[in-house]
Structures are given as structure tokens and as C-alpha cells.
Protein backbone atom coordinates (compact mmCIF):
# COMPACT_ATOMS: atom_id res chain seq x y z
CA UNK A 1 -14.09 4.36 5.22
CA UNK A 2 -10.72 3.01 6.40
CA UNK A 3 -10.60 5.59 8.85
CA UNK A 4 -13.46 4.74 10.10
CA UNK A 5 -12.37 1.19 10.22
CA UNK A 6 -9.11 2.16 12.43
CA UNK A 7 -11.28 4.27 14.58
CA UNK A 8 -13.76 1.25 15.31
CA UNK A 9 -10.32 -0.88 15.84
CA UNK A 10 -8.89 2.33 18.51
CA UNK A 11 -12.26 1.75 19.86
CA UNK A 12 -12.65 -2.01 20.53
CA UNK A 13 -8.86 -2.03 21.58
CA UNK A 14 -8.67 0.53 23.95
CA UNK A 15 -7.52 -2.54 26.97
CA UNK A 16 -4.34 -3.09 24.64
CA UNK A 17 -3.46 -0.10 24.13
CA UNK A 18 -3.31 0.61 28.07
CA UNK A 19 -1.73 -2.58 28.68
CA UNK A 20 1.04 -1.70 25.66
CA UNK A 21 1.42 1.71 27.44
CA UNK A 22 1.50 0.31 31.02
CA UNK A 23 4.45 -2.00 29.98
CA UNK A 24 6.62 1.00 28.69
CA UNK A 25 5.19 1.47 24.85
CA UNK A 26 5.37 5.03 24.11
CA UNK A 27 3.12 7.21 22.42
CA UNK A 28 5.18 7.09 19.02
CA UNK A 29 4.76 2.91 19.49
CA UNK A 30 0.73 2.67 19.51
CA UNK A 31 0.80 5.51 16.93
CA UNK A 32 2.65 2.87 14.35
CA UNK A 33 1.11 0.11 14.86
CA UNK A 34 -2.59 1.67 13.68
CA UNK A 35 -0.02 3.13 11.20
CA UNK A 36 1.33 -0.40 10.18
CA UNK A 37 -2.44 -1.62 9.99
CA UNK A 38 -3.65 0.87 7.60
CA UNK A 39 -0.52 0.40 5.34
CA UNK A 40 -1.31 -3.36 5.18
CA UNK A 41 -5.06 -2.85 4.57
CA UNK A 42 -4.10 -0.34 1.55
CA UNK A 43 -1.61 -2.51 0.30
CA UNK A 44 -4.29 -5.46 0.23
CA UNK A 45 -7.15 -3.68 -1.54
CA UNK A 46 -4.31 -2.10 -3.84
CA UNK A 47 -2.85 -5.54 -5.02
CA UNK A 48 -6.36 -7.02 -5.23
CA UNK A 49 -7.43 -4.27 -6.82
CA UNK A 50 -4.30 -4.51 -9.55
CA UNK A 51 -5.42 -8.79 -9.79
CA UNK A 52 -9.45 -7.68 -10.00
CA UNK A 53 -7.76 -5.54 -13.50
CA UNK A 54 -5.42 -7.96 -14.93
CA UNK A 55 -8.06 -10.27 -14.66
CA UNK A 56 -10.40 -8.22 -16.29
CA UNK A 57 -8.50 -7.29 -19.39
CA UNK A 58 -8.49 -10.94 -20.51
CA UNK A 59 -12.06 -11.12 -21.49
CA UNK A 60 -12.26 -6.98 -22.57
CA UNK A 61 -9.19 -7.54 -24.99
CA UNK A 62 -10.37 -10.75 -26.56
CA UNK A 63 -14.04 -8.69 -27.11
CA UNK A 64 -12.06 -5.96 -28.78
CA UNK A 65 -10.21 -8.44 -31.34
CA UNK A 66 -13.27 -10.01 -31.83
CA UNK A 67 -15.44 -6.34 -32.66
CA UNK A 68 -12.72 -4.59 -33.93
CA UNK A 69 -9.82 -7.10 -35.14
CA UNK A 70 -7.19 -5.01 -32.54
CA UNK A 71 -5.37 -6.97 -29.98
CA UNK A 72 -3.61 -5.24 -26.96
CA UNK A 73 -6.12 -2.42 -25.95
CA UNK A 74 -6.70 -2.54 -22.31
CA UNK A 75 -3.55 -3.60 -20.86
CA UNK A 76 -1.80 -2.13 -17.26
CA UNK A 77 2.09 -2.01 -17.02
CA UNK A 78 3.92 -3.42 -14.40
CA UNK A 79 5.19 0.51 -13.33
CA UNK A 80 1.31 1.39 -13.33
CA UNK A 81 0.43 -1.44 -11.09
CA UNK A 82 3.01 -0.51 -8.53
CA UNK A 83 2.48 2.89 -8.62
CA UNK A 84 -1.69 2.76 -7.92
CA UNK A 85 -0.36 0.11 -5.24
CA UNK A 86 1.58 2.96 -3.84
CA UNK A 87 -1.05 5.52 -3.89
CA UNK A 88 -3.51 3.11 -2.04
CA UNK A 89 -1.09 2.44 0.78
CA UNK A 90 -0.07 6.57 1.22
CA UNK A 91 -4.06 7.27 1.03
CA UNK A 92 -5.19 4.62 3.29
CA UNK A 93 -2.24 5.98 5.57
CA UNK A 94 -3.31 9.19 5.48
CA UNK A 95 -6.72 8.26 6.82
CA UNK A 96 -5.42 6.41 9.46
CA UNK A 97 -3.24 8.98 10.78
CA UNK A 98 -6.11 10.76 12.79
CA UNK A 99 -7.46 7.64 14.43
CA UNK A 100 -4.14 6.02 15.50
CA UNK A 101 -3.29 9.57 16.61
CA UNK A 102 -6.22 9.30 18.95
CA UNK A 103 -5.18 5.55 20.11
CA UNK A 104 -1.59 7.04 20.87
CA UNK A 105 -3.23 10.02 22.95
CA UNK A 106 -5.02 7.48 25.57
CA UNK A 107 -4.35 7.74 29.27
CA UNK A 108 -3.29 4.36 30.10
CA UNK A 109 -5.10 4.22 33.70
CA UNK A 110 -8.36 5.30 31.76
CA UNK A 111 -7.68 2.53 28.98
CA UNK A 112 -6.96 -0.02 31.13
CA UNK A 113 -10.24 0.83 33.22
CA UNK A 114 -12.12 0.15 29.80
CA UNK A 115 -14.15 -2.97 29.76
């Protein structure tokens, strides 16, 4: 899905990207900025995925004291929450790498004749 996303973004941008390469952005340059997109998109579904869960325990723990008389159950460390945070941002990277790879590999005449 994200890379679909990027490749919809490669798509609608294709003027900017042949204006960025007309005015001396290289290759390596367009490449990390669909790069730097994906990375903030996985590191905004990670966090709010990480608040959706916090959230969540609240009600799920005070169901279990009330059912069961044990507190504590469903909790998420602070370690945990980094880490998935982590894992979101390297996987939505990874499916980004294709589509800004194709953004970087624009002609910049052909881009900029793009309407």
C-alpha cells in the first residue's frame, strides 16, 4: 500500500522532479526525498499506531480487574513501542525504495515535458 502511495506521488510529481534535476539535483537527491517521505509516513502510522494501543489498554486492563481481580495484563513497554516504531519506518522504507528508485531514474527533458 505505501508503495503504491509513493508511486502515485512519482506519478503526479513527475514536473518537480525534472525541474529538481534541471537545476543540478542528482539522481541520489530525488531518490531521498521519496526516501525521506516514506520514513515520515512509517514513522506516523507507527507512533499512532503505539497511541491507538496505549489507549486501548486502559479500558482492556480495567475489564480484566473487574472479571478476573488482576491488574497490569495488557501493558506495552516503552523499548516495545520504539522498537515496532522502528520496524514500521524500515518496512515502509523498504516499499518505497522501488518507486523513488523509479522517480530518481526520470529523464529530466521527458519530466519536464509532463503536463
Amino acid at each position: 500500500m505505501i508503495g503504491i502511495i509513493t508511486y502515485i506521488s512519482v506519478l503526479e510529481r513527475t514536473k518537480e522532479i525534472g525541474i529538481l534535476r534541471s537545476i543540478g539535483a542528482s539522481k541520489r537527491d530525488i531518490a531521498r526525498v521519496f526516501n525521506a517521505e516514506t520514513l515520515i509516513v512509517g514513522f506516523v502510522a507507527g507512533a499512532l499506531g503505539i497511541l491507538v494501543s496505549l489507549v486501548l489498554t486502559l479500558p482492556i486492563n480495567a475489564l480484566i480487574r473487574h472479571l478476573a481481580d488482576i491488574s497490569g495484563v495488557a501493558r506495552l513497554p516503552v523499548l516495545g513501542a520504539l522498537i515496532l516504531v522502528a520496524i514500521s519506518m524500515f518496512l515502509t522504507w523498504i516499499a518505497g525504495l522501488i518507486p523513488s528508485g523509479l522517480a530518481s531514474c526520470k529523464d529530466p527533458v521527458v519530466a519536464l515535458r509532463t503536463e
